[in-house]
C-alpha atoms as a PDB file:
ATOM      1  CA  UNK A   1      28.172   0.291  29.468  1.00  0.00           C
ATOM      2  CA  UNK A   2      29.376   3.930  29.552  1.00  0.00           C
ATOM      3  CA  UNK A   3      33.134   4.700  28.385  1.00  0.00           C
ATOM      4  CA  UNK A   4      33.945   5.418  31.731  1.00  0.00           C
ATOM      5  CA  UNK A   5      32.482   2.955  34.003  1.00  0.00           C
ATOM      6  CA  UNK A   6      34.560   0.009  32.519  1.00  0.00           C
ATOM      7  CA  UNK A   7      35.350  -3.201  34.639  1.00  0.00           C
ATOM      8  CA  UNK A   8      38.408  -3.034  36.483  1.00  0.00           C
ATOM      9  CA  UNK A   9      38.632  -4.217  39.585  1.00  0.00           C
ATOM     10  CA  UNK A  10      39.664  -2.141  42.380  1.00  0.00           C
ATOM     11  CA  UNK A  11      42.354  -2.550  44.732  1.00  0.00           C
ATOM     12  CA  UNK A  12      41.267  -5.101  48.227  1.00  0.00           C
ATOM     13  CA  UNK A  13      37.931  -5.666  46.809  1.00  0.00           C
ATOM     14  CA  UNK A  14      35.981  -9.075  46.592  1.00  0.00           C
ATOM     15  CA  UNK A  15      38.225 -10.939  43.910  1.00  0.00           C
ATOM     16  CA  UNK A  16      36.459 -13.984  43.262  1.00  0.00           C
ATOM     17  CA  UNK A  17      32.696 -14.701  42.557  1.00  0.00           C
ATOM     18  CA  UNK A  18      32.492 -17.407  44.688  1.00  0.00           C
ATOM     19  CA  UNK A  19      33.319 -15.024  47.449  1.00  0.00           C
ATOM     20  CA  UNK A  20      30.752 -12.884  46.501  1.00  0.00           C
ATOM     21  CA  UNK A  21      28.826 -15.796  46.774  1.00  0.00           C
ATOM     22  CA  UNK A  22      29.547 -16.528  50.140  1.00  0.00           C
ATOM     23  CA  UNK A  23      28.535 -13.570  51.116  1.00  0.00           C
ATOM     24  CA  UNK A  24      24.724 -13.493  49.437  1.00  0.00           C
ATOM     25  CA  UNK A  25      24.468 -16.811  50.812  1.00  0.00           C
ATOM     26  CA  UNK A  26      24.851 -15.937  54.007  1.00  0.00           C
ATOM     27  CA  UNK A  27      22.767 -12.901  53.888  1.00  0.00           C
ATOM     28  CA  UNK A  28      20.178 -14.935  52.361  1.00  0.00           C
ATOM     29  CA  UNK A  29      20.651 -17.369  55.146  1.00  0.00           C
ATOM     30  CA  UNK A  30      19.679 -14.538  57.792  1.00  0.00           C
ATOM     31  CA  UNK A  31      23.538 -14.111  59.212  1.00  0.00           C
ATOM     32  CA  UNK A  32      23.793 -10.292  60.091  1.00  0.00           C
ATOM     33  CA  UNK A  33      26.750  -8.015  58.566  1.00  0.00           C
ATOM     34  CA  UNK A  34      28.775  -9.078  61.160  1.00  0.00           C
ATOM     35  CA  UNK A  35      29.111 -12.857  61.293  1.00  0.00           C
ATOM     36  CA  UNK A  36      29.203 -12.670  57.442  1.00  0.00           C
ATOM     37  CA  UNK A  37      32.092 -10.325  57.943  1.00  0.00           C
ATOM     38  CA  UNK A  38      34.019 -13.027  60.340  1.00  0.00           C
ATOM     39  CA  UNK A  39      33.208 -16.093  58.321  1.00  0.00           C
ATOM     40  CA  UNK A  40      34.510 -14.440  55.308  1.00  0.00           C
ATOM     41  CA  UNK A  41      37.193 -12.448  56.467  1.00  0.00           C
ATOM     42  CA  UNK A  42      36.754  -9.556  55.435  1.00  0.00           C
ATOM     43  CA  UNK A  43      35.933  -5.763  56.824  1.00  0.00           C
ATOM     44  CA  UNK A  44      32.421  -5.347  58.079  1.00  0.00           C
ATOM     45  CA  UNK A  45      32.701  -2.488  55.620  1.00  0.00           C
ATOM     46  CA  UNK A  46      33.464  -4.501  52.537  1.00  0.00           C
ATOM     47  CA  UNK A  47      29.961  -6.789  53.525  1.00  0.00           C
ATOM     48  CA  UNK A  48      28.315  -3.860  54.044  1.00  0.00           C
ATOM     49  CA  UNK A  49      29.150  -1.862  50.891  1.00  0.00           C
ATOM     50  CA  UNK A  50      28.641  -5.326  48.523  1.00  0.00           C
ATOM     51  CA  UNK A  51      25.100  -5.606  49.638  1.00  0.00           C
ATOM     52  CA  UNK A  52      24.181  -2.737  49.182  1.00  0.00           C
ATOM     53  CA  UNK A  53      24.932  -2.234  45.893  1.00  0.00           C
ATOM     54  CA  UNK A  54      26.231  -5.861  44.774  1.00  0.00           C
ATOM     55  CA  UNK A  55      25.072  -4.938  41.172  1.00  0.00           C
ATOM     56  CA  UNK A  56      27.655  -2.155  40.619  1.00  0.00           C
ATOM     57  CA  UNK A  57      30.505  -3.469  43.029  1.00  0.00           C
ATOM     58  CA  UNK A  58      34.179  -3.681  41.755  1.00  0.00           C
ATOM     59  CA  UNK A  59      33.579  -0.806  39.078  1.00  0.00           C
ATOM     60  CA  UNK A  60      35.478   1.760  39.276  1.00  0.00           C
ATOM     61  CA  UNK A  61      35.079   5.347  37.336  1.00  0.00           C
ATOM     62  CA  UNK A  62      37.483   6.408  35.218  1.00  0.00           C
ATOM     63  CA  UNK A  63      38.023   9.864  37.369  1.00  0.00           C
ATOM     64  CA  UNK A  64      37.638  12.010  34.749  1.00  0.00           C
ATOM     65  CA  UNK A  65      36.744  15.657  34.846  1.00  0.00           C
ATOM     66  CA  UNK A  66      32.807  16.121  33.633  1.00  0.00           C
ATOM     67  CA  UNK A  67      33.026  19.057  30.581  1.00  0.00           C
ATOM     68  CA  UNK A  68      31.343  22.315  31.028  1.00  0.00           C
ATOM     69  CA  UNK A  69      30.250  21.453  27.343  1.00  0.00           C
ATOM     70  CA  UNK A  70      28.065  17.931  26.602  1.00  0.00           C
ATOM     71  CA  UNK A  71      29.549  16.087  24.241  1.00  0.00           C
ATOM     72  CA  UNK A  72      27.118  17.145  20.832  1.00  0.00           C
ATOM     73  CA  UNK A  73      29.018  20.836  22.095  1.00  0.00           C
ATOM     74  CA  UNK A  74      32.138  19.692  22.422  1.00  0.00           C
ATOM     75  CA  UNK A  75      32.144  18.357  18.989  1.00  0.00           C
ATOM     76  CA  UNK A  76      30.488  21.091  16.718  1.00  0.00           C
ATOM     77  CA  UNK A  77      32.834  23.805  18.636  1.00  0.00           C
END
């Protein structure tokens, strides 16, 4: 995993796996974004950006600045 892209879990985001659970479940079940959204309680938004990307969800950047230079540059300069 890159230096950056460490696990931390970001602020009002799914906190426990067996939410996330829930949630595939239901989608698996055929419930749309929105009845997912009321069983779980949780933002339409929040169902909608964990299945799309359910892989990556909860990581957070570390907000750092890319450098002009890569980093082989960076190190012989």
């Amino acid at each position: 995993m890159d230096q950056c892209r460490k696990r931390k879990i970001t602020s009002g985001s799914l906190s426990a796996d067996i939410e996330k659970g829930r949630i595939l479940a239901f989608s698996d079940a055929g419930l749309n974004r929105t009845e997912i959204a009321k069983k779980t309680s949780r933002s339409r938004t929040v169902v909608t950006n964990f299945l799309r990307a359910s892989g990556e969800y909860g990581i957070k950047g570390c907000g750092e600045r890319p450098t002009k230079l890569g980093k082989l540059e960076k190190k012989e300069g």
